[in-house]
C-alpha atoms as a PDB file:
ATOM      1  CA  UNK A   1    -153.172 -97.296 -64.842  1.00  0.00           C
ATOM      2  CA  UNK A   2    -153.463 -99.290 -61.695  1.00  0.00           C
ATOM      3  CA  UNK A   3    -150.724-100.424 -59.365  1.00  0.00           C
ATOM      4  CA  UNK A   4    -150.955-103.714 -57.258  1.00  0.00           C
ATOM      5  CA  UNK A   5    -149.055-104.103 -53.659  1.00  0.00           C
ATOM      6  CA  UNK A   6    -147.305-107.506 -53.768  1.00  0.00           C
ATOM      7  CA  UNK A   7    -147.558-109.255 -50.152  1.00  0.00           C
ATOM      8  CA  UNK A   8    -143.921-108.803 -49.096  1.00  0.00           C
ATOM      9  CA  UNK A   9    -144.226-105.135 -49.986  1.00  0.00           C
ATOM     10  CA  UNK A  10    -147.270-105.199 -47.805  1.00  0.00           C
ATOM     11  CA  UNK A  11    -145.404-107.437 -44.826  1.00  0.00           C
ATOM     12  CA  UNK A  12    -142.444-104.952 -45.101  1.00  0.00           C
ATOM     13  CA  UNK A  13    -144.612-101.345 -44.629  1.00  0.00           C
ATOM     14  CA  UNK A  14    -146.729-103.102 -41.747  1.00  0.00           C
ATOM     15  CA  UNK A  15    -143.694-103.996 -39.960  1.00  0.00           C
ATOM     16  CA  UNK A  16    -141.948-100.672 -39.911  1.00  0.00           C
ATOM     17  CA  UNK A  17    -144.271 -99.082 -37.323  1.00  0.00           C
ATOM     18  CA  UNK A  18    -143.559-101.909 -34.967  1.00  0.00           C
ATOM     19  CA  UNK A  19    -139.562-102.128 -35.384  1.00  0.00           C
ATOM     20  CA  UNK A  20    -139.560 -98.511 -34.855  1.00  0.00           C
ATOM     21  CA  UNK A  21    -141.618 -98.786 -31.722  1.00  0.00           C
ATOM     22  CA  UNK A  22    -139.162-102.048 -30.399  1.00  0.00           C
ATOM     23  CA  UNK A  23    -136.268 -99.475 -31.372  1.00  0.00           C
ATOM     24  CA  UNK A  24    -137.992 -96.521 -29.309  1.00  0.00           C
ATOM     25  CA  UNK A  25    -138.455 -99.479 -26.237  1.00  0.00           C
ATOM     26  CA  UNK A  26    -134.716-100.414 -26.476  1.00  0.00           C
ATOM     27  CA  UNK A  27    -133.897 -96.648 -26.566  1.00  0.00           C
ATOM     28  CA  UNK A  28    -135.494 -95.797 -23.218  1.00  0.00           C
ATOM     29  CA  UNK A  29    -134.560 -99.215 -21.345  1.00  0.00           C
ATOM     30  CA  UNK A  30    -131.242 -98.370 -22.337  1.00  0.00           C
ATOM     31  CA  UNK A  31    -131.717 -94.747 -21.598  1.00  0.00           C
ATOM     32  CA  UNK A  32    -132.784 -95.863 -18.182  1.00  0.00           C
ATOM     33  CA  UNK A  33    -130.454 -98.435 -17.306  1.00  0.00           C
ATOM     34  CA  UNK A  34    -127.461 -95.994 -18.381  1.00  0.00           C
ATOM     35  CA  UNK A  35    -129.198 -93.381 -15.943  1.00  0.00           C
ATOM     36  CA  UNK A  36    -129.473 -96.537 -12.822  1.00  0.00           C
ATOM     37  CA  UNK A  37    -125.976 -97.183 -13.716  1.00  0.00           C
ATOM     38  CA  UNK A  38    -124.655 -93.742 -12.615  1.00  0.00           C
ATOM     39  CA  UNK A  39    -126.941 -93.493  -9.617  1.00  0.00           C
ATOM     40  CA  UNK A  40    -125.465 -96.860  -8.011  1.00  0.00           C
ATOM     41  CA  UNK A  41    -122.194 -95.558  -8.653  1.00  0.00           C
ATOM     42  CA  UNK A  42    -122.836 -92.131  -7.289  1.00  0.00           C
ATOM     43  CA  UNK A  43    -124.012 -93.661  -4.117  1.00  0.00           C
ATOM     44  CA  UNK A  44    -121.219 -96.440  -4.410  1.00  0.00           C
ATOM     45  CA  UNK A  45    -118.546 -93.164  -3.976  1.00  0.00           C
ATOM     46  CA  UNK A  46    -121.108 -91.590  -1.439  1.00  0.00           C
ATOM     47  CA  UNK A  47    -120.853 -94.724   1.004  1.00  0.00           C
ATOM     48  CA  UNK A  48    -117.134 -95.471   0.473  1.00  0.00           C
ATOM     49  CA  UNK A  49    -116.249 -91.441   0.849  1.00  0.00           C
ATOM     50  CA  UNK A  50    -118.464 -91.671   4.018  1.00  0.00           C
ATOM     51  CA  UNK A  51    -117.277 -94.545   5.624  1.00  0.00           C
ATOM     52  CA  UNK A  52    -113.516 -94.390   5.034  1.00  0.00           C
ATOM     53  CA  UNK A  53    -112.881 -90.458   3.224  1.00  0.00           C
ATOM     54  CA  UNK A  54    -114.692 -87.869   5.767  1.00  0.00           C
ATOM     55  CA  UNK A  55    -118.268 -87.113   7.220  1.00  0.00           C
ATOM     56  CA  UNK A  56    -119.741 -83.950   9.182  1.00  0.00           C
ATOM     57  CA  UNK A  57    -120.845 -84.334  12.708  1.00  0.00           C
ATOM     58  CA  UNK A  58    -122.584 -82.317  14.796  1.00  0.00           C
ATOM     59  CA  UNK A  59    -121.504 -81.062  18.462  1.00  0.00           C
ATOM     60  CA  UNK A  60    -124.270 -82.302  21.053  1.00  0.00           C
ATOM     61  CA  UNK A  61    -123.254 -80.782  24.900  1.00  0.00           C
ATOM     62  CA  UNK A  62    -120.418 -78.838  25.891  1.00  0.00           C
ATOM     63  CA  UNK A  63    -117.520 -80.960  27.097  1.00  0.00           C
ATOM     64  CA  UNK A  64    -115.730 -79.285  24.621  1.00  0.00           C
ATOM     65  CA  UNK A  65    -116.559 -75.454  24.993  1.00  0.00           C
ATOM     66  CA  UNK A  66    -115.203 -72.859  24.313  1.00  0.00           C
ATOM     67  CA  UNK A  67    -113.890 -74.371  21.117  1.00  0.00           C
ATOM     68  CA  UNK A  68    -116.612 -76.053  20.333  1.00  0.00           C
ATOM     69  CA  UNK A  69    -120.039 -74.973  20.368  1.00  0.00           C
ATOM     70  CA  UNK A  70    -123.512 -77.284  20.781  1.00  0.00           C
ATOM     71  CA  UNK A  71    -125.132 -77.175  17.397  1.00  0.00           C
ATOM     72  CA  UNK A  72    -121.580 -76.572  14.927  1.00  0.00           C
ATOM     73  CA  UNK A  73    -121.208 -78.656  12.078  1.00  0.00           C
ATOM     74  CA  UNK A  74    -117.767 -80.272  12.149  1.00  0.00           C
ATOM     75  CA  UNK A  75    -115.484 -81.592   9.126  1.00  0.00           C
ATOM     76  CA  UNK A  76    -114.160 -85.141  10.306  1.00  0.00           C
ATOM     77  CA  UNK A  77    -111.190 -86.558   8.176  1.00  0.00           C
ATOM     78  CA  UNK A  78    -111.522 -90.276   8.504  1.00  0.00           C
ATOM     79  CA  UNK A  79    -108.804 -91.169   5.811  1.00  0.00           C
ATOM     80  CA  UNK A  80    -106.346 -89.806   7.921  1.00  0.00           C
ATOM     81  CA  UNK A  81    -106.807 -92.503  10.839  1.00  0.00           C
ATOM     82  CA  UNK A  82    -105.173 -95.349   8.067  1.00  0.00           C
ATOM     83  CA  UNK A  83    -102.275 -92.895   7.882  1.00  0.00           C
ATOM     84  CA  UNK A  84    -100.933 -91.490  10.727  1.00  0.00           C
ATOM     85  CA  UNK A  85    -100.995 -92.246  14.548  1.00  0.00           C
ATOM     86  CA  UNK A  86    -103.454 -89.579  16.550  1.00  0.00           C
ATOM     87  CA  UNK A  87    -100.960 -86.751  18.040  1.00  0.00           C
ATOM     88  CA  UNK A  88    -101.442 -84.462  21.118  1.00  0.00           C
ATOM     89  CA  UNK A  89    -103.609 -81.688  20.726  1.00  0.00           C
ATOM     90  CA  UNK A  90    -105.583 -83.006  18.239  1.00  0.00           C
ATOM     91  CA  UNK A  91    -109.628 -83.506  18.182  1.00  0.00           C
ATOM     92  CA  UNK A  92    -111.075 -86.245  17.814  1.00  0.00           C
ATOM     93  CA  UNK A  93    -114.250 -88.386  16.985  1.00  0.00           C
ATOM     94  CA  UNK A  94    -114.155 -91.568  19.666  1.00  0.00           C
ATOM     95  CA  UNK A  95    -116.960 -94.190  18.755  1.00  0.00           C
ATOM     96  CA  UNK A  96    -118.343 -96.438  21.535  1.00  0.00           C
ATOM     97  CA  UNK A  97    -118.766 -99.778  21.427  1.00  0.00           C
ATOM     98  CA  UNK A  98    -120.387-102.058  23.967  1.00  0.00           C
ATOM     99  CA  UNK A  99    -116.892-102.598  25.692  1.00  0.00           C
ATOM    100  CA  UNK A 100    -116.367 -99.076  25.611  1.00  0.00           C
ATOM    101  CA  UNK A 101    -119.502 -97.635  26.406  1.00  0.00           C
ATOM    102  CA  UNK A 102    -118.605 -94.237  28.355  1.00  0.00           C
ATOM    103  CA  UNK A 103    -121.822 -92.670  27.811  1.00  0.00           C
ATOM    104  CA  UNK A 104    -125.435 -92.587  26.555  1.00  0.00           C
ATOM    105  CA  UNK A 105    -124.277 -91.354  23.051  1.00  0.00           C
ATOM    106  CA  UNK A 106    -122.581 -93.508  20.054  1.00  0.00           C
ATOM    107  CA  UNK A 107    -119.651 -90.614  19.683  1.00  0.00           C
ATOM    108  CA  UNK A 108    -117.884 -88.403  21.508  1.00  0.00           C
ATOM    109  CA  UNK A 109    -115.419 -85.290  20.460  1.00  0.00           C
ATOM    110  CA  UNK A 110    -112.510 -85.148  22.480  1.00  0.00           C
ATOM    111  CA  UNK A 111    -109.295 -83.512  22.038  1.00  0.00           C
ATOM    112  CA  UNK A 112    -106.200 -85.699  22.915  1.00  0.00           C
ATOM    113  CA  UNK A 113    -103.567 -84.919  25.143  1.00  0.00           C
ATOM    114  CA  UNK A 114    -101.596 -88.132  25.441  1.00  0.00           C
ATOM    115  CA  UNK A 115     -99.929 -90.714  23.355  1.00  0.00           C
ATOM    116  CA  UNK A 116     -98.712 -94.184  23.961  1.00  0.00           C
ATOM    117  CA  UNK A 117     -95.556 -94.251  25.911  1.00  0.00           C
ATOM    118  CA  UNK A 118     -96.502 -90.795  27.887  1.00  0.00           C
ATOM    119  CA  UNK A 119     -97.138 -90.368  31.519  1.00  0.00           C
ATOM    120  CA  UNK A 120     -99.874 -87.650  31.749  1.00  0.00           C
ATOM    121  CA  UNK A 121    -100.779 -85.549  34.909  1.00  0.00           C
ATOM    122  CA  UNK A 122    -103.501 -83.278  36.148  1.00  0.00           C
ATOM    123  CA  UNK A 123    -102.130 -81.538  39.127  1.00  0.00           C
ATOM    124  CA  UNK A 124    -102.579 -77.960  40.689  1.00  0.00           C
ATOM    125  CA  UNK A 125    -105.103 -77.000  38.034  1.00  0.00           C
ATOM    126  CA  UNK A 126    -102.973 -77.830  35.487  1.00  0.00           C
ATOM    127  CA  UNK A 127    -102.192 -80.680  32.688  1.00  0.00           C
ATOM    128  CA  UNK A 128     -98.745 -82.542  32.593  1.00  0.00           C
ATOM    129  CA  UNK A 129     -97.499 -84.667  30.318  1.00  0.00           C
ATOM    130  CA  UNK A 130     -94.146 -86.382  31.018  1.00  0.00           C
ATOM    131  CA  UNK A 131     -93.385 -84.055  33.369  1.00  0.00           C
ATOM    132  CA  UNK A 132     -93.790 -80.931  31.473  1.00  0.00           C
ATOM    133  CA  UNK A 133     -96.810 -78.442  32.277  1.00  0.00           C
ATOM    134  CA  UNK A 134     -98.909 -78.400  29.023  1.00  0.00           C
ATOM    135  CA  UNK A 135    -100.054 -74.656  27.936  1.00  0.00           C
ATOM    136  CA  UNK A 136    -103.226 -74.926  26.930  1.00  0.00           C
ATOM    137  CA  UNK A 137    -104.849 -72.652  25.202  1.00  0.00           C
ATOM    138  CA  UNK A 138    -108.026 -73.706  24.175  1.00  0.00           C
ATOM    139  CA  UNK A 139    -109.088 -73.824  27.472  1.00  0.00           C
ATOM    140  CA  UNK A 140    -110.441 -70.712  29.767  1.00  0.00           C
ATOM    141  CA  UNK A 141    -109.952 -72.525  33.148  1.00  0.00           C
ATOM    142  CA  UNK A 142    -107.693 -74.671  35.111  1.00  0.00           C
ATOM    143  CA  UNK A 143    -108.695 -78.187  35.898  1.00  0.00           C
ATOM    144  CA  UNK A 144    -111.428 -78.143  38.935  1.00  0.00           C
ATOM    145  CA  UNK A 145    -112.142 -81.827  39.492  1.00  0.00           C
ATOM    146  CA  UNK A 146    -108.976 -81.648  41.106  1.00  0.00           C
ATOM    147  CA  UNK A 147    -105.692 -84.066  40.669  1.00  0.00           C
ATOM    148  CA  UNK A 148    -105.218 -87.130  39.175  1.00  0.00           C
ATOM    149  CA  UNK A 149    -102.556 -89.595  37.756  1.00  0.00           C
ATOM    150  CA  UNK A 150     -99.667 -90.039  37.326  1.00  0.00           C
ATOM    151  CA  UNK A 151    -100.825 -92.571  34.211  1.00  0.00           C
ATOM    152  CA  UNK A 152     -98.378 -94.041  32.055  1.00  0.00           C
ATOM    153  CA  UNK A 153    -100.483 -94.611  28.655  1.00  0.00           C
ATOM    154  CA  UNK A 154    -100.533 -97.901  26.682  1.00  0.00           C
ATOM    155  CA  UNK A 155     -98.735 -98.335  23.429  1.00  0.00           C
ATOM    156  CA  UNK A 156    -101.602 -98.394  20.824  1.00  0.00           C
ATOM    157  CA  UNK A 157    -104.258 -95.940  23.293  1.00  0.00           C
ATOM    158  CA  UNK A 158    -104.797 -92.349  23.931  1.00  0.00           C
ATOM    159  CA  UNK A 159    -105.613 -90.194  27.010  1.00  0.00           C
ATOM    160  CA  UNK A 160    -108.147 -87.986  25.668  1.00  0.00           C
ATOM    161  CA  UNK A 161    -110.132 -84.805  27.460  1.00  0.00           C
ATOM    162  CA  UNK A 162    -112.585 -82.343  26.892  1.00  0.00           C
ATOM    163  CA  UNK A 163    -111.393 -78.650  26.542  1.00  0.00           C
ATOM    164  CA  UNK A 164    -114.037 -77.926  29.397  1.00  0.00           C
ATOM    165  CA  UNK A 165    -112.434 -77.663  32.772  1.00  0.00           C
ATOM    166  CA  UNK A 166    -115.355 -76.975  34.371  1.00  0.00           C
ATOM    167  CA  UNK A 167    -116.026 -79.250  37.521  1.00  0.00           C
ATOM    168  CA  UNK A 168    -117.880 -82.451  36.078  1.00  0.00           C
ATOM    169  CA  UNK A 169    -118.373 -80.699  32.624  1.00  0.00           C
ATOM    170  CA  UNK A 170    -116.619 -83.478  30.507  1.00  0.00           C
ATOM    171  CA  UNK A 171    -116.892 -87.224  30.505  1.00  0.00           C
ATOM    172  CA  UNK A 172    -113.454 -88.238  29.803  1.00  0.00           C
ATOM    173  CA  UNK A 173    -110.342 -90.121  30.363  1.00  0.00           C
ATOM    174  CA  UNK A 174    -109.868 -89.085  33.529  1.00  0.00           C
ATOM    175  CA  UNK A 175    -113.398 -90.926  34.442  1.00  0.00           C
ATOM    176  CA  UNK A 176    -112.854 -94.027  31.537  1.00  0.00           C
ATOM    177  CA  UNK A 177    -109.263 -94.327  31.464  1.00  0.00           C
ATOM    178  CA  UNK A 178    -107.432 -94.608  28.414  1.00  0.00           C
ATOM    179  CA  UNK A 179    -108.833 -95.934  25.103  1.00  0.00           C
ATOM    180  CA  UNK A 180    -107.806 -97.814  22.255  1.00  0.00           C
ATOM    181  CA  UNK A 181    -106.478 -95.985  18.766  1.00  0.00           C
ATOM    182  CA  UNK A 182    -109.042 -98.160  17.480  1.00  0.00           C
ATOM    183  CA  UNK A 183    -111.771 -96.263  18.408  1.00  0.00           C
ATOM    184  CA  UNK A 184    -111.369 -93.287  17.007  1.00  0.00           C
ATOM    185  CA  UNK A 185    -113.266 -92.604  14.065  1.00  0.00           C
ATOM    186  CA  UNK A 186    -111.242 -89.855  12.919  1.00  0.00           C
ATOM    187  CA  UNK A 187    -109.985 -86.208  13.300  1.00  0.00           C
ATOM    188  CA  UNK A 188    -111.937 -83.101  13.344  1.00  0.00           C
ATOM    189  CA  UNK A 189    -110.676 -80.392  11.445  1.00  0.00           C
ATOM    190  CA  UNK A 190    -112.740 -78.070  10.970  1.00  0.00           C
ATOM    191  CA  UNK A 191    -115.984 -75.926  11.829  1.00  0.00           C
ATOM    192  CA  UNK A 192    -117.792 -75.461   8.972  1.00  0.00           C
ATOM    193  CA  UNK A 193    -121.707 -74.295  10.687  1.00  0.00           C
ATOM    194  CA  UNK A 194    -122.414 -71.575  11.425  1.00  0.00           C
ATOM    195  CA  UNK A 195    -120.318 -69.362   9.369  1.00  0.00           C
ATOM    196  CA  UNK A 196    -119.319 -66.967  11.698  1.00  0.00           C
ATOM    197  CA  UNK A 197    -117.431 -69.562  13.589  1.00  0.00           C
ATOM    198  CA  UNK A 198    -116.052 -71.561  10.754  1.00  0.00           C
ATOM    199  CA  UNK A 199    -112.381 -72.357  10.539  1.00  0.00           C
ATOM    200  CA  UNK A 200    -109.601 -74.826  10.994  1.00  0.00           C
ATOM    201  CA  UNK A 201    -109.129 -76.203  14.483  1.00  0.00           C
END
């Protein structure tokens, strides 16, 4: 008995290789643009979380010893600055610009000890902010590039310092003058390298 293989039969079993193999190529292409999908919105949340959520920065000199060390790895809340208006006491990351350009580096940690409205004070070693002696305990010595102010600050700026006291140790307000709230990047706070040091400030 002999069987003939009419032409459509024949059409139909040479075809199925090659929709199988345009199936497989639709497969992987979407396979692949499913997979480019998630990486451009992974790095979509990476940039927006960077630029306005938090970032780490790293301590370069020691204007800010002894709480902060050269080298530590610092958690910087940046949401925060479309919150609330900076406060005394806390640290903070100032960015220069080229109106503000206070030194050779494009950030600076400083902790702030004055607010709009306040008249701050160094005098006899010590800080003074309307009047009132601050205590200050994140420092381990008393002021030693001598007096200065009174300075009433600006509605909108901050008198910042570092928590070095040191003679000439910190490039600060006291050399700058006050500074816009618009420059700060946001707050540090906390250490987080190396462990041993790692906390909230």
């Amino acid at each position: 008995m002999s069987f003939f293989v009419g032409r459509n039969e024949s059409n139909q079993a040479a075809s199925q290789p090659r929709n199988v193999k345009q199936a497989e190529v639709r497969s992987l292409t979407h396979e692949l643009w499913d997979w480019t999908k998630s990486i451009l919105v992974a790095l979509l949340v990476v940039i927006l979380v960077h630029q306005f959520g938090f970032n780490l920065s790293t301590v370069r000199g020691h204007s800010m010893d002894p709480t902060l060390q050269e080298g530590e790895w610092l958690f910087v809340n940046k949401a925060i600055t479309y919150f609330k208006s900076p406060q005394r006491g806390e640290v903070v990351i100032l960015k220069e610009t080229e109106e503000y350009a206070f030194t050779q580096h494009p950030f600076l940690v400083k902790r702030v000890v004055a607010v709009g409205g306040d008249e701050v004070q160094g005098r006899g070693g010590a800080l003074y902010v309307n009047g009132a002696k601050v205590d200050e305990p994140y420092t381990d010595s008393a002021i030693e590039d001598g007096d200065f102010g009174p300075v009433h600050i600006g509605e909108g700026r901050v008198f910042v310092m570092g928590d070095n006291r040191h003679a000439a140790a910190s490039a600060d307000s006291r050399r700058f003058g006050e500074v816009p709230v618009s420059l700060i990047q946001g707050q540090a706070e906390y250490i987080l390298w190396p462990f041993a040091m790692a906390g909230k400030l």
